[in-house]
C-alpha atoms as a PDB file:
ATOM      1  CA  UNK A   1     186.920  60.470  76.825  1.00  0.00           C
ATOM      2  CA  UNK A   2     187.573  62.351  73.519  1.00  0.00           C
ATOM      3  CA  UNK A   3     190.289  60.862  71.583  1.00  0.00           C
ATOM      4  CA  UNK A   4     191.528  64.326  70.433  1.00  0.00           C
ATOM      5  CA  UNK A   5     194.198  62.659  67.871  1.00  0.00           C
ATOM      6  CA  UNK A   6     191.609  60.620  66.015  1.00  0.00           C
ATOM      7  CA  UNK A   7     189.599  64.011  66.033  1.00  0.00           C
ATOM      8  CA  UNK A   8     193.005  66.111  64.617  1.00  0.00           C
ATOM      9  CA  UNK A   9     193.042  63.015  61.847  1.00  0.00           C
ATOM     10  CA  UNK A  10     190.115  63.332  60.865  1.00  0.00           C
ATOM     11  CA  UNK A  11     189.970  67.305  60.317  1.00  0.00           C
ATOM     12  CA  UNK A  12     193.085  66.927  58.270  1.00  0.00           C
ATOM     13  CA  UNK A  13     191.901  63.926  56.219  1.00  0.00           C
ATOM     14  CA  UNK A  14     188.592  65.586  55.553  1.00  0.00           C
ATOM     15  CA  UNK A  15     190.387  68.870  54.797  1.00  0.00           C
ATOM     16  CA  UNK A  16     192.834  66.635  52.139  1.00  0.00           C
ATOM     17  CA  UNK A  17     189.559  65.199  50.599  1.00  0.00           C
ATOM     18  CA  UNK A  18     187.987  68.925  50.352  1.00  0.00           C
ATOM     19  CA  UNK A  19     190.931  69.777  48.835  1.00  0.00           C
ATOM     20  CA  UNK A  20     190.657  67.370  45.984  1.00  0.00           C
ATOM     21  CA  UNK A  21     187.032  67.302  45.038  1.00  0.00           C
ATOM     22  CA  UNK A  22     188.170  71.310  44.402  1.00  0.00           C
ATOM     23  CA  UNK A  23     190.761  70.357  42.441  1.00  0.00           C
ATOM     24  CA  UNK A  24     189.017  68.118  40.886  1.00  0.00           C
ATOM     25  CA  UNK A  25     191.145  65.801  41.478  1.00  0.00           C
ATOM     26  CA  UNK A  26     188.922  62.643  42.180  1.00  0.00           C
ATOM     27  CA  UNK A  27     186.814  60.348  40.149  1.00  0.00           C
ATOM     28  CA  UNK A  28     183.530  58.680  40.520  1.00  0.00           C
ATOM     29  CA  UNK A  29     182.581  54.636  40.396  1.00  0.00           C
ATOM     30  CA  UNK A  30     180.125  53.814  37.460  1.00  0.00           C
ATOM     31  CA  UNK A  31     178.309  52.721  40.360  1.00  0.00           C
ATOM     32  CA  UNK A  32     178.597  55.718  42.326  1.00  0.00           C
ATOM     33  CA  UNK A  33     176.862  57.934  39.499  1.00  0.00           C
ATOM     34  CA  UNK A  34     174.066  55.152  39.225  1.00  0.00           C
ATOM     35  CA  UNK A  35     173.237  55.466  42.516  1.00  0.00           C
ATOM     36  CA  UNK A  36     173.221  58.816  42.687  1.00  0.00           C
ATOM     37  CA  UNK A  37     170.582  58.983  39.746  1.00  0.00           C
ATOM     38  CA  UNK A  38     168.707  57.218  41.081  1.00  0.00           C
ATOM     39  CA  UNK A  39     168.309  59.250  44.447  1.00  0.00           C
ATOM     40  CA  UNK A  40     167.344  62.245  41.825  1.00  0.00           C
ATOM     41  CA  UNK A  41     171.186  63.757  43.134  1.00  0.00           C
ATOM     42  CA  UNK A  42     174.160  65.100  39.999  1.00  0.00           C
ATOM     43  CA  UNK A  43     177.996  65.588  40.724  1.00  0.00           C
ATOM     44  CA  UNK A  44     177.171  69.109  42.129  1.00  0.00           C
ATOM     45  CA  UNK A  45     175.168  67.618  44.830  1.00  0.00           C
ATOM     46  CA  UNK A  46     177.933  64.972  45.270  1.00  0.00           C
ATOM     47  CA  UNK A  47     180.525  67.771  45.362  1.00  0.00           C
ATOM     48  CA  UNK A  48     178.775  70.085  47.506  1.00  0.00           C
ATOM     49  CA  UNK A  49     177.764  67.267  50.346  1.00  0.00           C
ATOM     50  CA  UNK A  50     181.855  66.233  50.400  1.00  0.00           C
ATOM     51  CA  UNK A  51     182.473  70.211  50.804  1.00  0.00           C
ATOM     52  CA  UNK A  52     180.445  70.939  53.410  1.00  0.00           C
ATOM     53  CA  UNK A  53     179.909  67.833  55.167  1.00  0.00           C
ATOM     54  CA  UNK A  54     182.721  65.654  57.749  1.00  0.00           C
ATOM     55  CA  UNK A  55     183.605  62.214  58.162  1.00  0.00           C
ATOM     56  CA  UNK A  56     181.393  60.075  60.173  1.00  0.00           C
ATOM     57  CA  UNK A  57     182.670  56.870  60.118  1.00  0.00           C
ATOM     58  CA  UNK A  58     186.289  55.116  58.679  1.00  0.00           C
ATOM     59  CA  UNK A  59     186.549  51.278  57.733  1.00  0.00           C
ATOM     60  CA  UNK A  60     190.066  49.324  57.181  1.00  0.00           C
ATOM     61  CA  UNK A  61     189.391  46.533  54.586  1.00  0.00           C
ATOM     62  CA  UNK A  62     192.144  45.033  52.119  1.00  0.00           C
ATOM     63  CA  UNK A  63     192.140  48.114  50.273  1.00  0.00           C
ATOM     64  CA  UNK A  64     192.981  50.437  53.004  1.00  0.00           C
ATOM     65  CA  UNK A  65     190.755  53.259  54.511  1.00  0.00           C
ATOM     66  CA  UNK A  66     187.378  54.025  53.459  1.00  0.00           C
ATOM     67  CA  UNK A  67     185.737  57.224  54.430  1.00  0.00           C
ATOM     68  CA  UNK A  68     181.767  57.805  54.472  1.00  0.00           C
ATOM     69  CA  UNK A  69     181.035  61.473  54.679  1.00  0.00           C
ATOM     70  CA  UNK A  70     177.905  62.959  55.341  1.00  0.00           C
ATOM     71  CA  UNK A  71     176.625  65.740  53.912  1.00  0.00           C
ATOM     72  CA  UNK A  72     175.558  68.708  56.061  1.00  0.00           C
ATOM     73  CA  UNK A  73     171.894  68.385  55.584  1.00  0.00           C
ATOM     74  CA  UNK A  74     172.374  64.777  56.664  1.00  0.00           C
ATOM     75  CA  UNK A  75     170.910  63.311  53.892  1.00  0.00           C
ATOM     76  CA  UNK A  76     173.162  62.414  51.458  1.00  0.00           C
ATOM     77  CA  UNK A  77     176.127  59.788  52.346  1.00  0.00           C
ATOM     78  CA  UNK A  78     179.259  59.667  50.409  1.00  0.00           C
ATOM     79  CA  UNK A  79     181.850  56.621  50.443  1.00  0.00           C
ATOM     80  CA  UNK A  80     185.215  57.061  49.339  1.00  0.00           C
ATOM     81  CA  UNK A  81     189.042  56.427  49.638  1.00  0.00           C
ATOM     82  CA  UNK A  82     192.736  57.905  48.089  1.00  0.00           C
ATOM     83  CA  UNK A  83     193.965  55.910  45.472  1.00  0.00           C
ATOM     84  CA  UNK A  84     197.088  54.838  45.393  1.00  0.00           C
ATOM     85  CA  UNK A  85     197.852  57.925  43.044  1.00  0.00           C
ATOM     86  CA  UNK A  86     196.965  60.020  45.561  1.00  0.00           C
ATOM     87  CA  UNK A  87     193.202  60.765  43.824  1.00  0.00           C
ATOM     88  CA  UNK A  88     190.306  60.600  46.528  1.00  0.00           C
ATOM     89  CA  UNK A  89     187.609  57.165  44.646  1.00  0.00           C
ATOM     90  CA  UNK A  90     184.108  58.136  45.515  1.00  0.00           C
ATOM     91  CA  UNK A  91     182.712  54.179  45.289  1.00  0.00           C
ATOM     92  CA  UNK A  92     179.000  55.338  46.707  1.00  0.00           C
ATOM     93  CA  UNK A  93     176.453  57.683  47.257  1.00  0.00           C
ATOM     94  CA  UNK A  94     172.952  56.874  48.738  1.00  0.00           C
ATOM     95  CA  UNK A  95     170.449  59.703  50.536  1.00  0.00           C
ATOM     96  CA  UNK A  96     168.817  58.699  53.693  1.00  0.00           C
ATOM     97  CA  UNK A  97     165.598  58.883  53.530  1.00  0.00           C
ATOM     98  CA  UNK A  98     163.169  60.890  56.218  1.00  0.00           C
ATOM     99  CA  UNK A  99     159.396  59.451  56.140  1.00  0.00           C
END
């Protein structure tokens, strides 16, 4: 069975995280932009996966939520979570890779 309010939270949340990577309201880990080099991708790509991608999976550590988005080509994986100032922390990007 579909648990249709986990479904409705996650459309808004990923809606709320659209929202700020086109405001620009967000920033990106040292660590994030590292990675992301290395995997050949830039902010755009970052930005454009988060737009048109949804959440696939949601962790509760000691910090609260974390989000990892996929992208819609399915490639590129995004990892993330609202700061306490309400900014969305991307903390990691990595690509999948397809042999």
């Amino acid at each position: 069975m579909i648990n249709m309010s986990r479904n409705n939270q996650n459309d808004n949340t990923i809606n709320l995280i659209k929202d700020k990577i086109q405001r620009r309201y967000y920033d990106i880990s040292r660590f994030a932009m590292e990675s992301a080099a290395q995997c050949g991708l830039t902010i755009l790509d970052i930005e454009v996966a988060i737009l048109n991608g949804e959440i696939i999976n949601i962790e509760e550590d000691s910090k609260g939520e974390k989000y990892e988005i996929v992208g819609e080509d399915g490639l590129i994986i995004v990892e993330g979570r609202f700061s306490f100032a309400g900014k969305y922390m991307i903390f990691s990007v990595y690509t999948i890779n397809v042999w």
